[in-house]
Protein backbone atom coordinates (compact mmCIF):
# COMPACT_ATOMS: atom_id res chain seq x y z
CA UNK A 1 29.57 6.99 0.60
CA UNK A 2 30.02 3.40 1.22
CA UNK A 3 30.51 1.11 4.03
CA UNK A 4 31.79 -2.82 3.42
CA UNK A 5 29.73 -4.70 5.57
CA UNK A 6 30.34 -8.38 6.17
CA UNK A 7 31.68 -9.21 2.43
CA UNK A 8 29.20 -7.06 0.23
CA UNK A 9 29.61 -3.22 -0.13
CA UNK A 10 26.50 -0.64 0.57
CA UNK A 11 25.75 2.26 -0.80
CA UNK A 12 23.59 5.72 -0.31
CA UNK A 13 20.76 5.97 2.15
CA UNK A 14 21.67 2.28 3.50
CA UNK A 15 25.15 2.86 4.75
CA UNK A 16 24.00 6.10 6.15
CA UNK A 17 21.74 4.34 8.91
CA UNK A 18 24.46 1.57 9.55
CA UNK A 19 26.99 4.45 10.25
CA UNK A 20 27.47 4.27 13.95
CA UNK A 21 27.59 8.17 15.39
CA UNK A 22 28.21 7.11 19.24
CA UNK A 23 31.56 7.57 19.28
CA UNK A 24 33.40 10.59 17.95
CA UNK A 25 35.49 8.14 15.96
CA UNK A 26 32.60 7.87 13.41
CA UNK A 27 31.56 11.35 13.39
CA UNK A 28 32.22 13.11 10.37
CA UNK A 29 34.77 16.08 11.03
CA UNK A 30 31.82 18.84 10.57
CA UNK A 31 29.52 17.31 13.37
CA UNK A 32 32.57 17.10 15.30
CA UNK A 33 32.97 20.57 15.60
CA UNK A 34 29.64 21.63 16.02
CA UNK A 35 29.03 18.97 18.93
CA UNK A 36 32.28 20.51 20.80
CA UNK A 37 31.56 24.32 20.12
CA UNK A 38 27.66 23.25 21.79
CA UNK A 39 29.57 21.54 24.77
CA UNK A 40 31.65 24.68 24.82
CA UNK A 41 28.74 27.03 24.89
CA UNK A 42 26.63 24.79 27.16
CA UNK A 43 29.09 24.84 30.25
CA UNK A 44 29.61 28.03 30.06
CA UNK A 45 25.88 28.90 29.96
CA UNK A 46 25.50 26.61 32.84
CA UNK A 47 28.17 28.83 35.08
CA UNK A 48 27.20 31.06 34.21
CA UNK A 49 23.94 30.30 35.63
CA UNK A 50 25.15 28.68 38.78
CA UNK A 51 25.00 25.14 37.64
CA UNK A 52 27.71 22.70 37.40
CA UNK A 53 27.66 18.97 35.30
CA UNK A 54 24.12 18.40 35.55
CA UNK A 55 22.63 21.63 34.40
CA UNK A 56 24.48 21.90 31.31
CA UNK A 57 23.95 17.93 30.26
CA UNK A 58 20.38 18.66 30.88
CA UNK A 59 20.40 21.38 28.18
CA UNK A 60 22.30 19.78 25.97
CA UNK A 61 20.07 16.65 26.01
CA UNK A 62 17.10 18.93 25.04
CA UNK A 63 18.88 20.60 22.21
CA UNK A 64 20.05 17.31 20.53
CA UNK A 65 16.48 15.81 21.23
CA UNK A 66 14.66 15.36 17.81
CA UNK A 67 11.39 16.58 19.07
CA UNK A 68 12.94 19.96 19.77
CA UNK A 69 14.51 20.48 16.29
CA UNK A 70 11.26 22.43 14.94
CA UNK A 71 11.08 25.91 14.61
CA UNK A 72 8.51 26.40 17.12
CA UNK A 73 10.23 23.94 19.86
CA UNK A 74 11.16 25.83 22.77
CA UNK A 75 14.21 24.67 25.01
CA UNK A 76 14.10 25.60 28.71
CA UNK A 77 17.29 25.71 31.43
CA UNK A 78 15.93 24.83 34.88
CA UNK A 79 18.64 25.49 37.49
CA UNK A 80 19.91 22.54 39.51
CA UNK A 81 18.22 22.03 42.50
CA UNK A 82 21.91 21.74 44.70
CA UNK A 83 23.99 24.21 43.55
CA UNK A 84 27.46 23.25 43.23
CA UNK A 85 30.08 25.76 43.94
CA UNK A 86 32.86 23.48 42.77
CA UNK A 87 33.92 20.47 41.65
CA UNK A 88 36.79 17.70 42.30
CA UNK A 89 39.86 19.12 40.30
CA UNK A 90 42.75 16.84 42.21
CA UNK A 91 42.78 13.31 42.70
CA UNK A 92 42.18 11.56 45.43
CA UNK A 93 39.43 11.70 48.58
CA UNK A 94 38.00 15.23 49.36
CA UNK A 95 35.46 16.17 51.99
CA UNK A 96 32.30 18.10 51.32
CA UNK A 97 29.92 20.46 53.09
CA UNK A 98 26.10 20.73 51.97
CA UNK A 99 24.54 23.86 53.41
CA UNK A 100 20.75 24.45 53.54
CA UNK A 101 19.71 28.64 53.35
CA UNK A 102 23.10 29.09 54.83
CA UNK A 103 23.49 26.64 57.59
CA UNK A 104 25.90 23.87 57.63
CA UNK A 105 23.51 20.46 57.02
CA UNK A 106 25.86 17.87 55.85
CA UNK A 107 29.42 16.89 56.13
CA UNK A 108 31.07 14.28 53.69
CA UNK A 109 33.88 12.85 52.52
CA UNK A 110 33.95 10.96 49.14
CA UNK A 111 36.19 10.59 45.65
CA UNK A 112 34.74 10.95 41.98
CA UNK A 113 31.28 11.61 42.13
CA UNK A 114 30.48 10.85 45.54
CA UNK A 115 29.27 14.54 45.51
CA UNK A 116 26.40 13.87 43.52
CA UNK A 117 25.06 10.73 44.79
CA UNK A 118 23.56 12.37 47.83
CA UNK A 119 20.97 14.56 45.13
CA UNK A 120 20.24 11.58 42.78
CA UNK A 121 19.67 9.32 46.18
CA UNK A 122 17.47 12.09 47.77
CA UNK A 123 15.39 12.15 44.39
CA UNK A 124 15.38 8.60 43.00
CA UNK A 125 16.10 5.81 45.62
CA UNK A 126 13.04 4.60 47.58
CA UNK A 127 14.90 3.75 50.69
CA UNK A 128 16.11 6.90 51.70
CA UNK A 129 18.70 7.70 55.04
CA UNK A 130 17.57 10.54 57.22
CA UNK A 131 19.58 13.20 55.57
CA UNK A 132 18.53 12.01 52.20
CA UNK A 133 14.86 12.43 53.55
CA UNK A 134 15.99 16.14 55.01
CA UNK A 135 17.11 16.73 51.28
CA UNK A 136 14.58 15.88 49.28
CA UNK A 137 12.32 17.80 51.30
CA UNK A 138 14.27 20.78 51.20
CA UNK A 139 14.61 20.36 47.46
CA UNK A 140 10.71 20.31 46.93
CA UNK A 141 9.89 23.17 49.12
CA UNK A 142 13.13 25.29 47.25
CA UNK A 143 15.04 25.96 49.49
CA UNK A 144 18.43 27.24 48.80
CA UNK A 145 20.99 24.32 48.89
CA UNK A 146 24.68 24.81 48.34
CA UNK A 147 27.29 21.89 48.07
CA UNK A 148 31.02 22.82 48.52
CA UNK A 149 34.09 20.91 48.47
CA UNK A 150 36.25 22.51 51.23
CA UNK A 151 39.59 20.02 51.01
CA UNK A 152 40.62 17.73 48.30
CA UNK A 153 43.86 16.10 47.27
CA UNK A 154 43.77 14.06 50.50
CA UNK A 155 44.51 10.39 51.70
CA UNK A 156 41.58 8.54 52.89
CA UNK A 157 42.87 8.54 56.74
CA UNK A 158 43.36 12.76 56.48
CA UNK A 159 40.11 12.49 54.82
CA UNK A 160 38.68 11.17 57.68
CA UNK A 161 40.40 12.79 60.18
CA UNK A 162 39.29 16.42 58.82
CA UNK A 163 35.46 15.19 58.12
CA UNK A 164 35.69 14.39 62.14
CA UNK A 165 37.51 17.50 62.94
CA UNK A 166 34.41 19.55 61.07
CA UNK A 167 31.38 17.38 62.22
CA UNK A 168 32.93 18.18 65.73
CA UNK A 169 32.90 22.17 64.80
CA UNK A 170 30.09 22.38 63.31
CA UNK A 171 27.79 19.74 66.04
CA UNK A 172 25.02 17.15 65.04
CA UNK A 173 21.73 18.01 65.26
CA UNK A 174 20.90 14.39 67.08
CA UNK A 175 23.10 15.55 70.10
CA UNK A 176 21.70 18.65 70.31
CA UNK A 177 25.44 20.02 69.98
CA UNK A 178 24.56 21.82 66.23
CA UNK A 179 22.80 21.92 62.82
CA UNK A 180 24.17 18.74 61.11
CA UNK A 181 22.46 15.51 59.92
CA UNK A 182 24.86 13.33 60.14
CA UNK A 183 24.33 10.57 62.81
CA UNK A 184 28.18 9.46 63.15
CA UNK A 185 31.05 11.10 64.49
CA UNK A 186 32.76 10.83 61.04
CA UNK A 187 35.62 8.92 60.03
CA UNK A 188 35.35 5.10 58.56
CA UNK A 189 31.32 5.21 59.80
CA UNK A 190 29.80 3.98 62.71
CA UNK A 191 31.43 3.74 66.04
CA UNK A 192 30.54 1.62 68.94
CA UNK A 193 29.43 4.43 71.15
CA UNK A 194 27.11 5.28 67.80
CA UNK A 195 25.96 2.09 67.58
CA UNK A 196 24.23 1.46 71.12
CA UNK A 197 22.77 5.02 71.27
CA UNK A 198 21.16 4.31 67.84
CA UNK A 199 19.80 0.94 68.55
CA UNK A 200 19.19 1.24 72.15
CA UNK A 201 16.18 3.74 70.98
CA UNK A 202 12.73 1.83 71.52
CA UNK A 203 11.62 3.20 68.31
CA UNK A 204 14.45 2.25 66.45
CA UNK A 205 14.79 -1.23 67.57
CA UNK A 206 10.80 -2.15 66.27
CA UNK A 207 11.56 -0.76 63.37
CA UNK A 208 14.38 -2.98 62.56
CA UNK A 209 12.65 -6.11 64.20
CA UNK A 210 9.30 -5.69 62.03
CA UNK A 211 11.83 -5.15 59.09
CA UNK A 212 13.50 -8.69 59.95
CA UNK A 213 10.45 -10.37 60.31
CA UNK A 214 9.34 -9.04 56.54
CA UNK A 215 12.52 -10.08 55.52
CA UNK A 216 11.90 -13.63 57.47
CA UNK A 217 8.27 -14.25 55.90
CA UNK A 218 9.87 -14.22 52.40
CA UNK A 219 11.00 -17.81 51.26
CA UNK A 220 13.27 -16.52 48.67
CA UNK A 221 15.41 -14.10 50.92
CA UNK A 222 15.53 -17.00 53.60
CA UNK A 223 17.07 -19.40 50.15
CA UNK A 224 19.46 -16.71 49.01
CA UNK A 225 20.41 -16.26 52.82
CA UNK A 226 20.97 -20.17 53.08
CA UNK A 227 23.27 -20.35 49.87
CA UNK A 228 25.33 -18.08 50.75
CA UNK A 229 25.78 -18.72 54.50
CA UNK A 230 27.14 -22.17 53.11
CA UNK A 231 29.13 -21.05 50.62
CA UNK A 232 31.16 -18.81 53.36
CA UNK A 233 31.35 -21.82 55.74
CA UNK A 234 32.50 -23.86 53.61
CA UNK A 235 35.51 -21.47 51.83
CA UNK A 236 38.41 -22.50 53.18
CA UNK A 237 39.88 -18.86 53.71
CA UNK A 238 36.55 -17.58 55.28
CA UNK A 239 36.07 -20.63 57.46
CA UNK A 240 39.12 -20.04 60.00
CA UNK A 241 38.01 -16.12 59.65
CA UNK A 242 34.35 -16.57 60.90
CA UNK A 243 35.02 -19.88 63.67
CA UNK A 244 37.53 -16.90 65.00
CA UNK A 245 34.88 -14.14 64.95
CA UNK A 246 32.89 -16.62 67.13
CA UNK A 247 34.77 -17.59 68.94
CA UNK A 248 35.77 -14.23 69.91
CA UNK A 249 32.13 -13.18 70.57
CA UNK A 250 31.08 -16.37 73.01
CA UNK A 251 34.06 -15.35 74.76
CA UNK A 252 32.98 -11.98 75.73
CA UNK A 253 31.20 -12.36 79.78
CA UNK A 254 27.44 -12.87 79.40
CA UNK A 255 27.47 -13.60 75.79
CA UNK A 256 26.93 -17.10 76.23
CA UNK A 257 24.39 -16.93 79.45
CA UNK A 258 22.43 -14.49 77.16
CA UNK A 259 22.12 -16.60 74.21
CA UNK A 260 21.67 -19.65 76.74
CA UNK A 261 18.43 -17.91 78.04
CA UNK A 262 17.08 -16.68 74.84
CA UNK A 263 17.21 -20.28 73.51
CA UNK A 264 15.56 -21.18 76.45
CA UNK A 265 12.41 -18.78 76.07
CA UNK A 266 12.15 -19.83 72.73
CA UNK A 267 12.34 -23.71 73.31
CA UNK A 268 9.11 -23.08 75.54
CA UNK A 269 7.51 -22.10 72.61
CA UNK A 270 4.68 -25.01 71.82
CA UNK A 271 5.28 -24.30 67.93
CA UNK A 272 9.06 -23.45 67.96
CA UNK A 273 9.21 -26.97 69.95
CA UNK A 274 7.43 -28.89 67.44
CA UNK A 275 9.19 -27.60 64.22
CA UNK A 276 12.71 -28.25 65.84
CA UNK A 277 11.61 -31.75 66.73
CA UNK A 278 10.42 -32.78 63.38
CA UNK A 279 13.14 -30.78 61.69
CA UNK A 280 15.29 -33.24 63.97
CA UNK A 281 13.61 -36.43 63.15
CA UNK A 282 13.48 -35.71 59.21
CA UNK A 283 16.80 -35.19 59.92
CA UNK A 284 17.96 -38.86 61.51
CA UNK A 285 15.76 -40.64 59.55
CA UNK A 286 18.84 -40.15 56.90
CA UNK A 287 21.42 -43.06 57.02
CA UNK A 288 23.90 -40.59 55.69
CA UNK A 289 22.98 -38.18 57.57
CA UNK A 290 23.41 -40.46 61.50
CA UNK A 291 26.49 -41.77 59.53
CA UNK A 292 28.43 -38.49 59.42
CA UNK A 293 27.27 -37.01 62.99
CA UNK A 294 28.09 -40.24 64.76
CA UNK A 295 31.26 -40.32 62.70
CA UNK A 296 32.17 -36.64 63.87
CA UNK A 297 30.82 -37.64 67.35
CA UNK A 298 33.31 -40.56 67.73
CA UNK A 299 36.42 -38.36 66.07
CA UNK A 300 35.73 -35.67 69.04
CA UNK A 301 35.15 -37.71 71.64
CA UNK A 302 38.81 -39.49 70.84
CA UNK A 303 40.93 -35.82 71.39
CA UNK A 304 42.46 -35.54 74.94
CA UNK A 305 40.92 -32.22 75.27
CA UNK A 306 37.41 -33.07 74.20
CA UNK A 307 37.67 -36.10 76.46
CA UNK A 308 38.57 -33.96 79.44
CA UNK A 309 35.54 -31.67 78.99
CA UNK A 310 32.95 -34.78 78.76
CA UNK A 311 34.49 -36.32 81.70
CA UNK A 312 34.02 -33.45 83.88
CA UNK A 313 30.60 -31.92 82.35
CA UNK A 314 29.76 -35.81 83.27
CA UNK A 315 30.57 -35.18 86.77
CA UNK A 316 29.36 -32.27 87.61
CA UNK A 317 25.71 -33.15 86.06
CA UNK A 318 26.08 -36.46 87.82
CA UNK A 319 26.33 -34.43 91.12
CA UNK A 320 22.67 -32.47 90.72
CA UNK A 321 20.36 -34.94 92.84
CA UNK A 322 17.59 -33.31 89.87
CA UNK A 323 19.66 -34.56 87.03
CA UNK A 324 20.02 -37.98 88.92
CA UNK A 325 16.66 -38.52 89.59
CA UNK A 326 15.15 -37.48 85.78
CA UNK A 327 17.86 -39.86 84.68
CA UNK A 328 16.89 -43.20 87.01
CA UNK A 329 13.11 -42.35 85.89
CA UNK A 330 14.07 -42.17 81.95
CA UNK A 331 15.91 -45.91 82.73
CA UNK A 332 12.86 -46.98 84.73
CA UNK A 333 10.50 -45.77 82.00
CA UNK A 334 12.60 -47.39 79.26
CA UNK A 335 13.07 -50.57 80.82
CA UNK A 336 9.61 -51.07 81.72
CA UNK A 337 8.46 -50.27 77.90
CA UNK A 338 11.21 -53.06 76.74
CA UNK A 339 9.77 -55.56 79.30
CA UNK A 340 6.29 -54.93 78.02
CA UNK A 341 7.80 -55.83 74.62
CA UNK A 342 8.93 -58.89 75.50
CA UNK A 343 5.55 -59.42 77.74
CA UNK A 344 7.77 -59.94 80.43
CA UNK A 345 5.46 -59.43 83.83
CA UNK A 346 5.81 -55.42 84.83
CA UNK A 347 7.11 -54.76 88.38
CA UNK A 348 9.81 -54.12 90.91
CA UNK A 349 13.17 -55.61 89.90
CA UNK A 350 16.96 -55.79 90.64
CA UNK A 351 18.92 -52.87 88.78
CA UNK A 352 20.19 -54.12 85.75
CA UNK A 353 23.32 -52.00 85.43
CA UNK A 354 26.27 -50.42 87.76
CA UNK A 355 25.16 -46.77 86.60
CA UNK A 356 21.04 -47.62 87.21
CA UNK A 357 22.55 -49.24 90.57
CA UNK A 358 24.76 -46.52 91.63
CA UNK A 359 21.75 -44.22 90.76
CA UNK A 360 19.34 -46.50 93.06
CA UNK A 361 21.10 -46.07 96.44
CA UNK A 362 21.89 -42.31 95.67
CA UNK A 363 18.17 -41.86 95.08
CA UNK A 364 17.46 -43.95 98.80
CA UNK A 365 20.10 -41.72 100.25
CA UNK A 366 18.60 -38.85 102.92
């Protein structure tokens, strides 16, 4: 045997270990066989048995292992712990029903191997959903579980349709209508009705808030978060899609109020207070910075519409006698510091200005 490898030729036990045996390509014709007749052998033994794809790979990884090729190694078949009555055999999206001692647990719908991810994810992941959690329990105590594929062949809407159509047969154990896990109604996930129930639970809502906050405390999520915030704002296809998304919610009613009073609970914060203010002076001390916000400042205050909305949020602050009279104070106070400057004496004088004037007899007014 020899293999030509990268202008010189090898020979004997060398080429043998640069042979590559991965791919049936490079597998001499005797191997071949023998590897397809164990395949062979192997499913059938796993059918037989009440396995499906997993039971006879786990086999057949044992019996090619090198540490089982003495005489005394002994190979053992441990039955799946989901059986699987059948498999996908047509393409497209099918919907699935996992039973638990005989009672309906779990409707799905899926493609491929979405079948099998709910075994591997009850077994492996750390972060497991509720049914995965009801799974692997029910897999350590051995319990009899059964998954079965009970329509295939199907678009993803008739896909979703039937899973709906079933979870509504069969009831969720959450609404006390039935013996399911799932927590949706089916379809393309959750719905809005799904969505407040969930989160309007007490229980759930700390756990997602503590989970936030862990997130929060970590500088490197609060980065990645930052990059790629900015890199959506500033695509321009994503841009137009988000401003309308925002839009869109600040238009709902009491959006806006809500936020408006939130923002105001946390501004009262002593530390929250603090941080914003220095973040905002760090921030103006830049010349490029005061440069490009007085720039954009200028270019809104010039549109016709922008102009009409200072005008009259002008006028209707300039009508609160409150906002009047923290506004003549601020001038007072300013005026008397730039006096003191100048060492100018500090007392009573004339109004300096039509607006500090105007705000002078309104403040004298009854």
């Amino acid at each position: 045997m020899a293999v030509k490898r990268e202008g010189h030729t090898c020979t004997g036990a060398r080429a043998r270990r640069r042979v590559d045996f991965s791919t049936s390509k490079n597998v001499p014709p005797h191997r071949l066989r023998r590897r397809q007749l164990l395949n062979r052998g192997l499913q059938g033994l796993a059918k037989d048995l009440g396995g499906h794809q997993g039971a006879w790979t786990s086999l057949r990884s044992q019996l090619l292992n090198p540490r089982n090729r003495g005489n005394n190694a002994e190979v053992t078949m441990k039955k799946n712990s989901v059986q699987y009555l059948n498999g996908p055999r047509q393409s497209g999206c099918y919907v699935y029903v996992f039973r638990i001692d005989g009672a309906e647990a779990y409707v799905g719908k899926g493609s491929n191997g979405r079948l099998w991810d709910h075994e591997r994810a009850a077994l492996h992941h750390k972060r497991k959903t509720r049914w995965q959690v009801v799974l692997a329990s029910a897999i350590r105590r051995g319990k009899c579980i059964t998954a079965e594929i009970v329509a295939e062949g199907m678009t993803a809407d008739e896909a979703n349709n039937f899973e709906t159509q079933l979870i509504a047969k069969f009831g969720r154990l959450d609404l006390g209508t039935g013996t399911l896990f799932n927590r949706t109604a089916g379809g393309d996930g959750l719905t809005s009705e799904d969505a407040i129930r969930v989160f309007s639970n007490p229980k759930t809502r700390r756990k997602l808030l503590r989970a936030r906050r862990r997130q929060w405390r970590d500088s490197l999520f609060r980065a990645r978060l930052s990059i790629a915030q900015k890199r959506s704002w500033s695509d321009p296809k994503m841009r137009p899609y988000r401003l309308a998304i925002a839009r869109a919610t600040l238009a709902r009613p009491g959006v806006r109020d809500k936020q408006k009073a939130t923002c105001a609970i946390t501004n009262r914060r002593p530390d929250v207070h603090a941080r914003r203010s220095e973040a905002a002076k760090a921030l103006h001390r830049d010349p490029a910075y005061r440069e490009k916000l007085y720039s954009a400042l200028r270019r809104a205050a010039k549109r016709p519409k922008r102009k009409a909305q200072l005008r009259e949020a002008m006028r209707k602050r300039n009508r609160d006698p409150e906002y009047t009279r923290k506004r003549l104070e601020g001038i007072q106070r300013y005026w008397k510091r730039v006096r003191a400057r100048a060492g100018a004496p500090i007392g009573p004088s004339r109004p300096r200005t039509r607006i500090t004037r105007r705000l002078a007899n309104d403040s004298k007014r009854p």
